[in-house]
Every structure is written in structure tokens, then in C-alpha cells.
Protein backbone atom coordinates (compact mmCIF):
# COMPACT_ATOMS: atom_id res chain seq x y z
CA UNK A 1 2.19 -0.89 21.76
CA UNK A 2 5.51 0.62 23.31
CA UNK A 3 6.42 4.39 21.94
CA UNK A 4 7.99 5.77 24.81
CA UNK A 5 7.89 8.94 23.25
CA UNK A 6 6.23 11.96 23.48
CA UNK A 7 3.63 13.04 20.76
CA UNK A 8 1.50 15.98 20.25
CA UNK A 9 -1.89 16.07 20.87
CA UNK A 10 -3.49 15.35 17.77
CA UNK A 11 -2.05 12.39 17.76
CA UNK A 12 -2.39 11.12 21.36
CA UNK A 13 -6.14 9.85 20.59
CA UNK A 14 -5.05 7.09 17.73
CA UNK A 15 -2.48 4.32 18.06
CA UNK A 16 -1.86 3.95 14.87
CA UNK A 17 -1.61 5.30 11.27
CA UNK A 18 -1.64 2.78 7.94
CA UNK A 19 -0.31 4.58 5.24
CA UNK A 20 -1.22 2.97 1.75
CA UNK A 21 -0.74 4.52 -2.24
CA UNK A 22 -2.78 3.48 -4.79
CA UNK A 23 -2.06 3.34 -8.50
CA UNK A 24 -3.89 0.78 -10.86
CA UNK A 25 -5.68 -0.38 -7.78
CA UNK A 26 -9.61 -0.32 -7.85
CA UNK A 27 -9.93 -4.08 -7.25
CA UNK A 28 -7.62 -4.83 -4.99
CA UNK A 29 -8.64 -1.84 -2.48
CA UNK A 30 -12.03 -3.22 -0.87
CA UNK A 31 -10.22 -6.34 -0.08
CA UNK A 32 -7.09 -4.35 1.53
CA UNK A 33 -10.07 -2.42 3.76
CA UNK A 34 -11.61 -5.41 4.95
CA UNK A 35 -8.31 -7.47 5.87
CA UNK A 36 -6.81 -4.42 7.69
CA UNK A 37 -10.04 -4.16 9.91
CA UNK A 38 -10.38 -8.17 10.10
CA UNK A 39 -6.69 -7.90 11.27
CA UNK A 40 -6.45 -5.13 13.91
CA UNK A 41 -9.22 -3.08 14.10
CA UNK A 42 -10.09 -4.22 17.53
CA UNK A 43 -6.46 -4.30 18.94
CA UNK A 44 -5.75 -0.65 17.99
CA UNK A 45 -7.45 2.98 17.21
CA UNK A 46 -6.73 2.88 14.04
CA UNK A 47 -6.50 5.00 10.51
CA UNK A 48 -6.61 3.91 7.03
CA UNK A 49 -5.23 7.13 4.57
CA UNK A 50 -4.89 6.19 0.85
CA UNK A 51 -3.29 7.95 -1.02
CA UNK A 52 -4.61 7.88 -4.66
CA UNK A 53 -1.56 8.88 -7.04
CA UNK A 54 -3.42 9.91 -9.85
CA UNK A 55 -4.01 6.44 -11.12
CA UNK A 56 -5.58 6.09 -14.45
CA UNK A 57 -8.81 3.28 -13.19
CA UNK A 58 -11.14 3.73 -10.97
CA UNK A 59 -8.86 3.63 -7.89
CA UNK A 60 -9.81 6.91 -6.42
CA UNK A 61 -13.56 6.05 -7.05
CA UNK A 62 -12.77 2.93 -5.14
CA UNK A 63 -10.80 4.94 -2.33
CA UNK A 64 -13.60 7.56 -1.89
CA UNK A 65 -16.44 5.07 -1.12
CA UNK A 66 -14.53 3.39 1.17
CA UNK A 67 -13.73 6.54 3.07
CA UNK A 68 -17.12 7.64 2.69
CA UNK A 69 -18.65 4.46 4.06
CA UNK A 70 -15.77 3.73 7.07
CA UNK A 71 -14.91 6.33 8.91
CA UNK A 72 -11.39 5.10 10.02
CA UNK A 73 -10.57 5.36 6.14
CA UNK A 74 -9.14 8.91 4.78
CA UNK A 75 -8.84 9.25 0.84
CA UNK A 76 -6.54 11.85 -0.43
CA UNK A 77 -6.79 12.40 -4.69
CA UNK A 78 -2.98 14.06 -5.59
CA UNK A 79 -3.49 16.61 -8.82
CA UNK A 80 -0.18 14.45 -10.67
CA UNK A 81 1.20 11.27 -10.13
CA UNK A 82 4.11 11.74 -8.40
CA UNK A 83 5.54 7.71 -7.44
CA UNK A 84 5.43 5.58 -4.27
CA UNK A 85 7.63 7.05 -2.03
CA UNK A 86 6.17 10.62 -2.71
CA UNK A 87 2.93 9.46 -2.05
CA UNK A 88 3.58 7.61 1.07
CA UNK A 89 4.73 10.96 2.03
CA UNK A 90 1.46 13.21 1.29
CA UNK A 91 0.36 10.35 3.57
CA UNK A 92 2.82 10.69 6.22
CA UNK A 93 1.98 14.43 6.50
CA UNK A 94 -2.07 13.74 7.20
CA UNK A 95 -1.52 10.68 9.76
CA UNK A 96 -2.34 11.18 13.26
CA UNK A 97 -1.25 8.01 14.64
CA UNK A 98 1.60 7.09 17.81
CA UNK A 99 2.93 4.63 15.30
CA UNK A 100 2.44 4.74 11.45
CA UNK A 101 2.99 1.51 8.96
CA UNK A 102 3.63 2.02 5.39
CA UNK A 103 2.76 -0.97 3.07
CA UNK A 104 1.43 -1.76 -0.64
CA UNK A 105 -2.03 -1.55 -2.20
CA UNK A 106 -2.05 -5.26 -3.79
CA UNK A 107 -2.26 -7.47 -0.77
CA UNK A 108 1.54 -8.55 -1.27
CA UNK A 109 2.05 -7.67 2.36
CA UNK A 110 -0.61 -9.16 4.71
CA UNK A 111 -2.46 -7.37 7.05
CA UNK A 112 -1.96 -9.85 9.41
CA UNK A 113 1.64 -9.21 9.86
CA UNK A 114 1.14 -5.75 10.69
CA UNK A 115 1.28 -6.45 14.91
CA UNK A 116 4.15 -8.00 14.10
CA UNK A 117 5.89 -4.66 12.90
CA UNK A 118 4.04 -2.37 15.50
CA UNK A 119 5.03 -4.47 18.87
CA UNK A 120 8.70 -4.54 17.83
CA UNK A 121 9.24 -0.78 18.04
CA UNK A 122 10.31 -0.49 21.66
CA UNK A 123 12.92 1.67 23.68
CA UNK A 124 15.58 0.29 21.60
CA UNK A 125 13.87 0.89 17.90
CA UNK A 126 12.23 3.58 15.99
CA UNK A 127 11.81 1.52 12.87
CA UNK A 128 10.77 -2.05 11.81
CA UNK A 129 11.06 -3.36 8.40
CA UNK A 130 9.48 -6.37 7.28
CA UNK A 131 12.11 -8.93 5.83
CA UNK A 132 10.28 -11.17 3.46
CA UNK A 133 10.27 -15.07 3.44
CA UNK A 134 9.91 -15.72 -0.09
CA UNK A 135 9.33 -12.83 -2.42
CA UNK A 136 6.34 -13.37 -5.31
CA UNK A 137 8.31 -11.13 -7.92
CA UNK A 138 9.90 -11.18 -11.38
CA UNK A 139 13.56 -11.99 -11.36
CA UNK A 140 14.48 -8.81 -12.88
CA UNK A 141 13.18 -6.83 -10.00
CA UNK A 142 14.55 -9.53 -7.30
CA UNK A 143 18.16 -9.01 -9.09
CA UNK A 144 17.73 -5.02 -9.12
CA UNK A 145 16.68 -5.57 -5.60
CA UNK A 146 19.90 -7.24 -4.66
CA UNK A 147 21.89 -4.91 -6.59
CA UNK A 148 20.14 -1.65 -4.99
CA UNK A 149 20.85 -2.99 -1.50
CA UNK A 150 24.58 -3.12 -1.70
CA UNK A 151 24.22 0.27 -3.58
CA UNK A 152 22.57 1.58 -0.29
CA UNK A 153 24.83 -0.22 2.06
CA UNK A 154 27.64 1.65 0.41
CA UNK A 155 25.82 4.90 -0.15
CA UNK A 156 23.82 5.41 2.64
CA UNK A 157 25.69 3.50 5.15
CA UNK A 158 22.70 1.41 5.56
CA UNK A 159 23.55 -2.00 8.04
CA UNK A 160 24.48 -5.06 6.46
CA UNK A 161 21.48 -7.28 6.13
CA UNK A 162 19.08 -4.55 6.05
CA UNK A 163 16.24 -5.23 3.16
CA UNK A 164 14.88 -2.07 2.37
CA UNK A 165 11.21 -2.92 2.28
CA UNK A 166 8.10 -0.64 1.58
CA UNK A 167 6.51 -2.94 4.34
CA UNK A 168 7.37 -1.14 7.49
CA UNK A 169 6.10 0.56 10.94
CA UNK A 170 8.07 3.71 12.46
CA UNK A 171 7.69 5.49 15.36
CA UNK A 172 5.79 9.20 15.04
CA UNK A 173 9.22 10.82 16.73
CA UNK A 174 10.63 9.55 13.42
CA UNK A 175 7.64 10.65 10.88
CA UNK A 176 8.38 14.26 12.38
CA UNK A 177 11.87 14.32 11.17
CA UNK A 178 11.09 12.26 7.74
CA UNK A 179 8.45 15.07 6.80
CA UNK A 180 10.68 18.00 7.31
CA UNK A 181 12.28 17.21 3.61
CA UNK A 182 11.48 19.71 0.93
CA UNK A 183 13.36 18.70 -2.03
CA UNK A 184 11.32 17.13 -4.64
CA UNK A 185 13.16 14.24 -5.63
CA UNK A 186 12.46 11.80 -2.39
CA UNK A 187 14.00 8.63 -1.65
CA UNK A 188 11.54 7.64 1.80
CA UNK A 189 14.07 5.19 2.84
CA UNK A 190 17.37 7.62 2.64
CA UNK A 191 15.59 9.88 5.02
CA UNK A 192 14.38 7.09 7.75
CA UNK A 193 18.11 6.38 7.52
CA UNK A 194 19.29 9.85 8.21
CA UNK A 195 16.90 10.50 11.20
CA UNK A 196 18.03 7.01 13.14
CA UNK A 197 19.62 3.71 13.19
CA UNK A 198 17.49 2.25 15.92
CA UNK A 199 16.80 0.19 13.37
CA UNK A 200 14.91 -3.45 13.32
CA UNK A 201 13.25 -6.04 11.35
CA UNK A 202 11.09 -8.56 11.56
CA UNK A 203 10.26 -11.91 9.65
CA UNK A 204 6.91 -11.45 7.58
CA UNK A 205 5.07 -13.40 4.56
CA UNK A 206 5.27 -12.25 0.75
CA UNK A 207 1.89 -12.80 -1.64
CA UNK A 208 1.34 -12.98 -5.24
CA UNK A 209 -0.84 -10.07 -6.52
CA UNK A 210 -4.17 -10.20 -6.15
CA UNK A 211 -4.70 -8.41 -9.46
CA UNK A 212 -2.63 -6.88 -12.16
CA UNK A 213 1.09 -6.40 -12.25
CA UNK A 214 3.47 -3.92 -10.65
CA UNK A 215 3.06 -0.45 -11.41
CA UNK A 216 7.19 -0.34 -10.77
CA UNK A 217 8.46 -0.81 -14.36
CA UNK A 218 12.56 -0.45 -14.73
CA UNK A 219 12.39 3.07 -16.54
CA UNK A 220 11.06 3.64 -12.62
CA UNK A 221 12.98 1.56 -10.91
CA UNK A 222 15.92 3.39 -12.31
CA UNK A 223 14.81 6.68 -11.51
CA UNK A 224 14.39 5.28 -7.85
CA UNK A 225 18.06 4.62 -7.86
CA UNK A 226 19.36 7.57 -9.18
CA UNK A 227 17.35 9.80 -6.41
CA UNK A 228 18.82 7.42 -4.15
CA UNK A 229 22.67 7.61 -5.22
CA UNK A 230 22.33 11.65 -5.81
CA UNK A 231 20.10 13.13 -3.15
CA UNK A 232 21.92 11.23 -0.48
CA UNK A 233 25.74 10.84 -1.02
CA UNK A 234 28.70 12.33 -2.72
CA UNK A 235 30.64 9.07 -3.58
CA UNK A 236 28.95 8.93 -6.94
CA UNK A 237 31.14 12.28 -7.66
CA UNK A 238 34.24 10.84 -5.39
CA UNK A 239 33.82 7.68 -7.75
CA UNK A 240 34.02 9.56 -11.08
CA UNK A 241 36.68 11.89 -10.23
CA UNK A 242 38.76 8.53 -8.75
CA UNK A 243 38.21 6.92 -12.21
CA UNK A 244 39.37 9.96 -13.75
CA UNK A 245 42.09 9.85 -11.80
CA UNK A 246 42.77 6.25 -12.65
CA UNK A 247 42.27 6.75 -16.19
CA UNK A 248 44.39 9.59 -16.87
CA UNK A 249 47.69 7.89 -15.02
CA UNK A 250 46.66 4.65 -16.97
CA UNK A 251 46.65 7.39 -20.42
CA UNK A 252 50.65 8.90 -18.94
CA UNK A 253 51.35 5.38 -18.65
CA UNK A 254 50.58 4.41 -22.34
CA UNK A 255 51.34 7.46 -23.59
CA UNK A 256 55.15 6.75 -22.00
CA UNK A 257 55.53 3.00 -22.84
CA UNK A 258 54.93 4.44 -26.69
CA UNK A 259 57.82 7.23 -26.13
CA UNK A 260 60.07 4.02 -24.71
CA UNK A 261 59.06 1.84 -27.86
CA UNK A 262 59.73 4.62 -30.53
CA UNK A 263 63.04 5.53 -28.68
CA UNK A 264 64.24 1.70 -28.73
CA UNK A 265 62.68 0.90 -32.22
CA UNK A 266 62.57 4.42 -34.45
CA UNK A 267 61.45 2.02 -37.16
CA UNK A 268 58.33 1.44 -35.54
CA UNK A 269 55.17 3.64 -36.71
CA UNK A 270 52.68 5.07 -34.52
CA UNK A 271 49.65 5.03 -35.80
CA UNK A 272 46.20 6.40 -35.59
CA UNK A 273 44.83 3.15 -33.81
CA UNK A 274 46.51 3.98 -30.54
CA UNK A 275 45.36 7.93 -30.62
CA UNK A 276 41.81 6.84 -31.22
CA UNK A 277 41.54 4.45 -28.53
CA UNK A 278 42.84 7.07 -26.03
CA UNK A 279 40.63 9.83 -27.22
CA UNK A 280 37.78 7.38 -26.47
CA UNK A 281 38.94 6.13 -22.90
CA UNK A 282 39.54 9.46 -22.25
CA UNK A 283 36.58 11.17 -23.81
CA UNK A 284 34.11 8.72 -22.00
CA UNK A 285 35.88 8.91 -18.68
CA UNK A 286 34.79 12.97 -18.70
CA UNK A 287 31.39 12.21 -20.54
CA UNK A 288 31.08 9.82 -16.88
CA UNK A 289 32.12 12.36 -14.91
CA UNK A 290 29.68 15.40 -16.89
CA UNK A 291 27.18 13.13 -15.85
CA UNK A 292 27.45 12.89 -12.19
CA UNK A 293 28.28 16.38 -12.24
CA UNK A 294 25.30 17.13 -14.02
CA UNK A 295 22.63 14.70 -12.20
CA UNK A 296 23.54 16.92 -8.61
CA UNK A 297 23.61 19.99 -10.47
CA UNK A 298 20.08 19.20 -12.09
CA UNK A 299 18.88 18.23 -7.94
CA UNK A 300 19.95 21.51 -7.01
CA UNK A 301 18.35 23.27 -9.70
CA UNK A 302 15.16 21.31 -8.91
CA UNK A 303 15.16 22.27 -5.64
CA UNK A 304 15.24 26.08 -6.40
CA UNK A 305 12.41 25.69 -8.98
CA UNK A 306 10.04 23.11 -7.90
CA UNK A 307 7.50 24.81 -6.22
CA UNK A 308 5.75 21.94 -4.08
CA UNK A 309 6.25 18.13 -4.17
CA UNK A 310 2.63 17.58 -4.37
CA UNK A 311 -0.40 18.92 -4.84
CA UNK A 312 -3.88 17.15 -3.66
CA UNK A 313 -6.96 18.07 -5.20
CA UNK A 314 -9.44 15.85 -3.17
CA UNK A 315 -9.90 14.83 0.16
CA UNK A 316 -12.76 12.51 1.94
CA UNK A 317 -12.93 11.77 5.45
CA UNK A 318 -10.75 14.51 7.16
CA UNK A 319 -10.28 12.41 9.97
CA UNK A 320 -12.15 13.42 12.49
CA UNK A 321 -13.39 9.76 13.28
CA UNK A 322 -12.22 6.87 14.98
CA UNK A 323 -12.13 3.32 14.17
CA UNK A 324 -15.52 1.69 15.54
């Protein structure tokens, strides 16, 4: 494993850190232990943290035995659920590990893969994302998926070809700089992007669940988006004040073909029809632009009065053990 990097010392003594939330999870976590140990636990010193956010089964039940019986697994319990990418980051702050991979709780990305990820961050790369060969999910979220990436490739300047995937290893240089965010709305992959673009990915398999269905529903997905287009660029505002823009010289051009038309036809009436319809272009062109206004001034207000991102009420397995 190449890091060519300096770390601090309580990270020196394990190679690497596995990062995995858990929501609607408790038969699907067992499995994940035993694969990731089947895997790699005799290629690397190794640490297992799930992160259980506050799911409504028996996943933290689940998570605690298994930290309580291995002790390369850490179980944190958070007081609220708070979504993925929050969670992965209560995780990021507890790893110890050189290099630290972030993947799902539902056996969707294979254990097995996980080398792949680690031995392709060299001198050249911080980050490795895990481009999948055939994804197991609905359409809707395959389209959204599609849709989101050129978002981000516009927004966040994110290369071309990039597939933002939750399957991914970084180097710890990078965790430092990811972990330093305070705000509470968090978009994971946003910040990877701001701290480099040493950048990578790698070719890796897709499952079908093991058990139950995505706890990403679109009132979520949604959300997702909106933290990424708000908390990370200005060009939603740019875009709203260039329709404005566009809207109101399209309005002055209307407004002046009707002056022409009464002043070469007087006989011709005016009527309401035309004042309605540019009341309502009009009216919904601001409404659009409120909006955007409004989403980065509700961030900002967030970020004054949100006293921590998370809270964690449990922990088992502090991590003061090793991998066997």
C-alpha cells in the first residue's frame, strides 16, 4: 500500500480504515463483517467503524455484537439520523487508518474489490472511486444518477467521466482536510473535490441487495442535490439572475412589439390576455430567483444556529485493538 505521506502517530500502527453507515441494516451486517475479514484481513491492519444512523431495526444491536465479539470492529450509535454522507463523516473523524475506504452496508459493493481501490492510491492519487460495471438499481435512481453527474461536472468542476460513487478509498492527507468542515449541510463528495484532483478510478463489480431496498428515497435524493448545488457553487444564483436577465429583455421586447402594433393598427385592442401572461413570466422568473436566494440564505443561517452536525450517544470498541 503506497501513501507517501506523512501521518500522525495514531495512525501509523493501522493500514487501513473501512468506513461503513448503517440504516435498515441488521441482516445484512454479519455478512458485510465476515466478507471484509475473508477479503483482507490478512493483507492489511485493518478497522471496521459502523456507523449506526439511528436506524429504526435492530442494526445497532447487530453493530454492537459484532464490535463486541471482533475487536477490529468499532460501533458508533448517532443520537438522530442524520443521512449517508454525514455519517460516513462521524466515521471519518474516529478512523485511524493510512488509507480509509468508504462503502455501503448491503453488500452492493464487494469486499473483494476493496485492494483494488487501496493499491491505486499512489504518488500521483489521493482518491480512488470505484466505477461500476453494471449497476443493480431502479431506473429512477440510475436516471437521477446521470442527471446529478453533469450537475456536478458543471457545479463543482468535477472531471468529465468521473462517477461519483459512495464506493471509494482516499488517502488520510485527504481525510484531514475533508473533516475540517463545520457546516451542517454536507455533501462528502464536494469536499474530496475541494481538497484535490489527484483523482482516480478504478473498474469494480455492482450487486443486488442482499436484503431490503434502498434507504435513499427521492424526497432524499433531492435534498442530496440541493446541498450539493448550494453549499458548493454560486452558479445556481448566476443562473437565476441570467434568466432574469433574459426574461425581462424578452418582457421590453413584447412589451415594444405591442407599442409598434397599436401605433400601426390603433384599431387593434389590447387586452388582458397579454398583461396576464407577462405578470406570470415575470412573477415566476422572481419567485425562481427568491428561491435560490433563499436556499443560500437558509445555509448561512444554518450554519450560525446549528450547534453540532452530530451527536453520538454510544460507542463499543474504542479502538484500541488490532485486527488478529
Amino acid at each position: 500500500m503506497a501513501t507517501n505521506e506523512a501521518t500522525d502517530d495514531s495512525a501509523g500502527q493501522i493500514d487501513l480504515s473501512i468506513v461503513v453507515p448503517a440504516y435498515r441494516s441488521e441482516k445484512t451486517l454479519a455478512a458485510l463483517v465476515a466478507a471484509i475479514y475473508a477479503a483482507i484481513g490478512e493483507r492489511y491492519s485493518l478497522e471496521l467503524i459502523l456507523v449506526n444512523d439511528r436506524s429504526p431495526d435492530g442494526s445497532w444491536k447487530v453493530a454492537s455484537e459484532l464490535a463486541s465479539t471482533h475487536g477490529w470492529v468499532r460501533a458508533i450509535n448517532l443520537r438522530k439520523n442524520v443521512g449517508q454522507h454525514m455519517a460516513i463523516f462521524a466515521g471519518l473523524r474516529e478512523c485511524r487508518g493510512r488509507v480509509i475506504v468508504t462503502m455501503d452496508d448491503d453488500l452492493q459493493h464487494a469486499p473483494s474489490d476493496i485492494p483494488v481501490l487501496v493499491e491505486a492510491l499512489d504518488a500521483d492519487h489521493d482518491v480512488c472511486y470505484g466505477t461500476f460495471k453494471g449497476r443493480k438499481h431502479a431506473a429512477w435512481k440510475i436516471l437521477g444518477s446521470r442527471f446529478n453527474d453533469r450537475v456536478a461536472t458543471w457545479l463543482l468542476q468535477k472531471p468529465k467521466g468521473l462517477y461519483l460513487s459512495p464506493f471509494k478509498a482516499m488517502k488520510r492527507g485527504v481525510r484531514n482536510e475533508v473533516i475540517q468542515f463545520r457546516g451542517p449541510a454536507i455533501y462528502l463528495d464536494g469536499l474530496i473535490l475541494s481538497a484535490t484532483s489527484r483523482i482516480t478510478t478504478r473498474m469494480v463489480g455492482h450487486h443486488a441487495r442482499e436484503d431490503g431496498t434502498s434507504g435513499y428515497s427521492l424526497k432524499k435524493s433531492i435534498s442530496l442535490w440541493l446541498k450539493m448545488a448550494t453549499s458548493f457553487s454560486v452558479a445556481p444564483l448566476r443562473m437565476a439572475s441570467l434568466t432574469g436577465m433574459a426574461m425581462s429583455g424578452a418582457g421590453f421586447l413584447f412589451a415594444a412589439l405591442i407599442v409598434v402594433q397599436k401605433l400601426l393598427n390603433p384599431g387593434v385592442a389590447v387586452g388582458w390576455s397579454s398583461l396576464i401572461v407577462a405578470i406570470l413570466i415575470m412573477g415566476g422568473v422572481q419567485l425562481l430567483a427568491l428561491g435560490a436566494i433563499g436556499e443560500y440564505v437558509g445555509r448561512i443561517l444554518l450554519n450560525f444556529t446549528t450547534p453540532t452536525q452530530y451527536s453520538i450517544a454510544d460507542r463499543v470498541n474504542p479502538g484500541t485493538d488490532l485486527a488478529p
